[in-house]
Protein backbone atom coordinates (compact mmCIF):
# COMPACT_ATOMS: atom_id res chain seq x y z
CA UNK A 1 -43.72 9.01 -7.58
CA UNK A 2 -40.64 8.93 -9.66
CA UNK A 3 -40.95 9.03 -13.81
CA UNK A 4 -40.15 5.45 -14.39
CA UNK A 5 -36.46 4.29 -15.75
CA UNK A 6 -36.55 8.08 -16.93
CA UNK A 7 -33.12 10.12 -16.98
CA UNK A 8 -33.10 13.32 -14.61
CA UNK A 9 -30.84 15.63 -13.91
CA UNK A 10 -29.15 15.38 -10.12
CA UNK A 11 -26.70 17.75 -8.54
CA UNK A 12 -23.84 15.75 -6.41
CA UNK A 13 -21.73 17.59 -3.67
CA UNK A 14 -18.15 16.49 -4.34
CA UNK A 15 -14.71 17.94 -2.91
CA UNK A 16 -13.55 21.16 -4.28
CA UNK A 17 -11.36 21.36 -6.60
CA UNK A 18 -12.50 17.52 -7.23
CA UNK A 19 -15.08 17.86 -10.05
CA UNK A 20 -13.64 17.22 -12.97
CA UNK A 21 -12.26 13.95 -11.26
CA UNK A 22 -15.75 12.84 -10.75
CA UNK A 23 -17.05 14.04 -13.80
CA UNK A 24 -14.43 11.28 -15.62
CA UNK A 25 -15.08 8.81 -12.92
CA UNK A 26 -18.61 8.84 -13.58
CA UNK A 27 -18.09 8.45 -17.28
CA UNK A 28 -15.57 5.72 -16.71
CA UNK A 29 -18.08 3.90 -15.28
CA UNK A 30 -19.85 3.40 -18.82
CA UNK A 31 -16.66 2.74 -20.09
CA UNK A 32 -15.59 0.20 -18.07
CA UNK A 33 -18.59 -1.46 -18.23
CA UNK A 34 -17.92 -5.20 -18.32
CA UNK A 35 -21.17 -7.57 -17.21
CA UNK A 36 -24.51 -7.65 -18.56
CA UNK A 37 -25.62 -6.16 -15.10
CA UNK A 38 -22.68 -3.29 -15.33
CA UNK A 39 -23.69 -2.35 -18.88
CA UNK A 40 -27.21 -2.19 -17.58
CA UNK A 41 -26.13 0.25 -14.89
CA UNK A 42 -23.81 2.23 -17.01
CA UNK A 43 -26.83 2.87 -19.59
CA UNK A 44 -28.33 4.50 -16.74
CA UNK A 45 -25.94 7.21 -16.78
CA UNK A 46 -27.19 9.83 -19.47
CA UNK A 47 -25.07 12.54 -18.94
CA UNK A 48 -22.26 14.49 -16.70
CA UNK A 49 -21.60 18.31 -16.90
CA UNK A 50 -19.48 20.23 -14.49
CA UNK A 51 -20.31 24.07 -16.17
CA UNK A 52 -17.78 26.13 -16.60
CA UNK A 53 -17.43 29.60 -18.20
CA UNK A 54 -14.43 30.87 -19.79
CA UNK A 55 -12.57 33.90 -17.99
CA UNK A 56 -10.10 36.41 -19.12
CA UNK A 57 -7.28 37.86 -16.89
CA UNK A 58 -3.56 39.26 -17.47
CA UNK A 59 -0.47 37.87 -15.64
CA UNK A 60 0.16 40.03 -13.04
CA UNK A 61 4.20 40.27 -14.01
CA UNK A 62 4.69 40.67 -17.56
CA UNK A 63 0.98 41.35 -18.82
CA UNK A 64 0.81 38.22 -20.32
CA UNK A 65 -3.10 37.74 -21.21
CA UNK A 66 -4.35 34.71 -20.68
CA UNK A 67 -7.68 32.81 -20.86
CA UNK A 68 -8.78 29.81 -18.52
CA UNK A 69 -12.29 27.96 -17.60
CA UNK A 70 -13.93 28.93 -13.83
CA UNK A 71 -16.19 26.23 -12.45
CA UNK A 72 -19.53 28.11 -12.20
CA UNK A 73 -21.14 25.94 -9.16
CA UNK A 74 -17.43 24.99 -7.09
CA UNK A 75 -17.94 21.51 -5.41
CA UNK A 76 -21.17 20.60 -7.73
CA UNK A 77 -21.53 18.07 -10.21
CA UNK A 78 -24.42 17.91 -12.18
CA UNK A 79 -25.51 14.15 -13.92
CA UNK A 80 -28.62 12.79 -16.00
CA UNK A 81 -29.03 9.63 -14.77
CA UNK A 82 -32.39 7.01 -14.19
CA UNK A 83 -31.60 6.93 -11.02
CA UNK A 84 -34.99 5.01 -10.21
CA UNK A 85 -36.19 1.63 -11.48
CA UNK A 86 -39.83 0.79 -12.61
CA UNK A 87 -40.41 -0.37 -8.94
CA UNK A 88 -39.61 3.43 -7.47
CA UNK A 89 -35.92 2.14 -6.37
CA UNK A 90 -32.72 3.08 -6.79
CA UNK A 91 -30.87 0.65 -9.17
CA UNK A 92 -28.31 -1.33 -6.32
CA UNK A 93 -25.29 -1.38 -8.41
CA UNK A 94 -25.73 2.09 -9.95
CA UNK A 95 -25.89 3.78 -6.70
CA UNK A 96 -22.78 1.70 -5.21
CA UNK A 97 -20.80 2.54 -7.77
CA UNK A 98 -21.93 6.24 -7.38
CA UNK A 99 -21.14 6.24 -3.96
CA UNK A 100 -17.78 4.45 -4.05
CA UNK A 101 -16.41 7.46 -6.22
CA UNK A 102 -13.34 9.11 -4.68
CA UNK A 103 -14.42 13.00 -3.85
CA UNK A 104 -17.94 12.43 -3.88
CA UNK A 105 -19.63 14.00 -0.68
CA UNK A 106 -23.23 13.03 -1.34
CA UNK A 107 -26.33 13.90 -3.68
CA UNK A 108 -28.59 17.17 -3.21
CA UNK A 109 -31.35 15.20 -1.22
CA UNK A 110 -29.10 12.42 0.41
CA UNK A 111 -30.13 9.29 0.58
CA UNK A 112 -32.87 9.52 -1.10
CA UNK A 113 -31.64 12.11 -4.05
CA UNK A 114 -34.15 14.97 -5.07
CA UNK A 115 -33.95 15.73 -9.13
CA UNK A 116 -33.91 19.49 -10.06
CA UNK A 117 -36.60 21.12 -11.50
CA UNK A 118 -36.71 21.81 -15.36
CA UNK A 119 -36.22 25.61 -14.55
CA UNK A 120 -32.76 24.67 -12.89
CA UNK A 121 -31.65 22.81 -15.67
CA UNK A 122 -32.38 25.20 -18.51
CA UNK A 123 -30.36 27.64 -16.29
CA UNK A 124 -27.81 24.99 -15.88
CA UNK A 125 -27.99 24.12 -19.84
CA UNK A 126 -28.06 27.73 -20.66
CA UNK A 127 -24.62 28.83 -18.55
CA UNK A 128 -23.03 25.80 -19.65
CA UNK A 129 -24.19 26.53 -23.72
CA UNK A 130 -22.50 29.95 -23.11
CA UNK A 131 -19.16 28.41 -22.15
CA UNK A 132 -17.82 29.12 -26.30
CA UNK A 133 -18.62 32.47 -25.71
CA UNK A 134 -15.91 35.00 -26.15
CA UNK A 135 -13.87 34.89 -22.50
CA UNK A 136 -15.79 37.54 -19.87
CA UNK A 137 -12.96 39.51 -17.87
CA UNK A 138 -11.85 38.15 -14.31
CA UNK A 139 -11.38 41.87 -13.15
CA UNK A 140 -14.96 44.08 -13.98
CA UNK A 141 -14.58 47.66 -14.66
CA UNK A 142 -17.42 50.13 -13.01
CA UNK A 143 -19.05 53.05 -14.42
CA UNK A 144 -17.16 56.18 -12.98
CA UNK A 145 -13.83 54.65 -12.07
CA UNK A 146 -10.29 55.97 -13.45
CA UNK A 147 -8.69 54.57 -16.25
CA UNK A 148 -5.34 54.89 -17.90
CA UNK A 149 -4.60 54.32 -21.44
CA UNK A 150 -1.87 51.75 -21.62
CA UNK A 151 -1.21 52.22 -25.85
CA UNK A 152 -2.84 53.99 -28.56
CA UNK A 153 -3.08 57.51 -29.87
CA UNK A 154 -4.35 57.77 -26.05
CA UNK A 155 -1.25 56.24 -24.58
CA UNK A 156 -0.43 57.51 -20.55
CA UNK A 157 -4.02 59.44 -20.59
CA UNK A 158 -6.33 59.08 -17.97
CA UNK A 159 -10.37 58.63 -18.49
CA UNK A 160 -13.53 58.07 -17.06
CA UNK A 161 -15.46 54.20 -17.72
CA UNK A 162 -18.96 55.49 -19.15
CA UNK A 163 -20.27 52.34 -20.42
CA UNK A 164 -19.11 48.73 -19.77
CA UNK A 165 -19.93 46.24 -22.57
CA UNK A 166 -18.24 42.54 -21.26
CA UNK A 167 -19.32 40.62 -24.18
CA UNK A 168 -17.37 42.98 -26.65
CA UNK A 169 -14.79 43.28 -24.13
CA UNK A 170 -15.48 47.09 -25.26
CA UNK A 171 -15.38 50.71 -22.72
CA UNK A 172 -16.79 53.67 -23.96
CA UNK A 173 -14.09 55.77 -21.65
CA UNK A 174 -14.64 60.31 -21.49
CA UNK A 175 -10.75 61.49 -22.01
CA UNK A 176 -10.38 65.27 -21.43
CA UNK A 177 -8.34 66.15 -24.56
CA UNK A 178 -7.17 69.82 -25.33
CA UNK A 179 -9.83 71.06 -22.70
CA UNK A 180 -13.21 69.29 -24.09
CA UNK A 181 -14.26 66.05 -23.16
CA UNK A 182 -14.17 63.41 -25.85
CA UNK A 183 -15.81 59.91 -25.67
CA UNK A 184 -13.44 57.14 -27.28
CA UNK A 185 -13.96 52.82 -27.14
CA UNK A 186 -11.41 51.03 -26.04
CA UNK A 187 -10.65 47.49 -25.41
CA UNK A 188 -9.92 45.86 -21.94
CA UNK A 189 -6.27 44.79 -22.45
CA UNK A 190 -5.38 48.69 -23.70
CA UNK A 191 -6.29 50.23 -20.22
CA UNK A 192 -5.12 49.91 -16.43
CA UNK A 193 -7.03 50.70 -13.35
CA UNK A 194 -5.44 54.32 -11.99
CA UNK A 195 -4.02 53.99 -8.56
């Protein structure tokens, strides 16, 4: 039995490369809201996330170092909506207008659409709370591989990644320097993989 006119969180397949297009259609719909049985519908809709987390990468002629958002769950929208009525249904005009929704492939569940449980959506909430987060690297650097310092006192030397800290955007990198090893920190955009 559903929780009565209470909002909860629903995954819908849509097109890839189409979410953010549904997200705004979705919240159009409150917007656009015009009779008393529309506005009724529209209240239904609580919420509409499509989580994202911010990525770092450089141009691959000129360097250029960019930043841009990657869709964490590609051809997934997530929405809070009470879905169900007091009578266990699904409001008429709500879903219709759902369904109508250019790229939308269906709801997780089909016809009959299956919330997620509150362990999905704190996971959901939680990856999508760490989207202000400083920008995580598209390329990941590995423990042991070759490096080459690209500027710095270290310019042109080569080094081995010992530690790999993507929040900091920070490698603790072993140079070989006048015949001892010496452990130095550098940032991401001051080294290039060796080839």
């Amino acid at each position: 039995m559903q929780e009565h006119d209470a909002a909860q969180w629903y995954v819908m397949q849509v097109m890839t490369g189409q979410e953010h297009k549904v997200e705004k259609a979705l919240l159009q719909l409150k917007e656009r809201a015009v009779t008393d049985s529309e506005v009724e519908a529209a209240k239904r809709i609580v919420d509409v996330r499509v989580p994202v987390e911010r990525v770092a990468y450089e141009r691959k002629s000129g360097g250029a170092k960019l930043e841009r958002d990657r869709k964490l769950y590609p051809g997934y929208v997530f929405a809070k909506l009470a879905l169900y009525k007091s009578d266990d249904s699904i409001d008429p005009l709500l879903w219709s207008q759902i369904r109508e929704i250019n790229g939308l492939i269906g709801f997780i569940g089909g016809e009959d659409p299956v919330p997620i449980s509150d362990s999905e959506v704190e996971a959901m909430e939680k990856q999508d709370e760490e989207k202000d987060a400083p920008a995580r690297p598209i390329r990941e650097f590995v423990i042991g591989e070759t490096i080459v310092m690209r500027e710095g006192a270290f310019e042109n030397i080569q080094g081995t990644v010992l530690k790999v800290d993507n929040l900091k955007q920070v490698l603790s990198v072993s140079v070989n320097m006048f015949g001892s090893s010496t452990v130095v920190e550098v940032g991401f955009g001051q080294v290039d993989r060796f080839d």
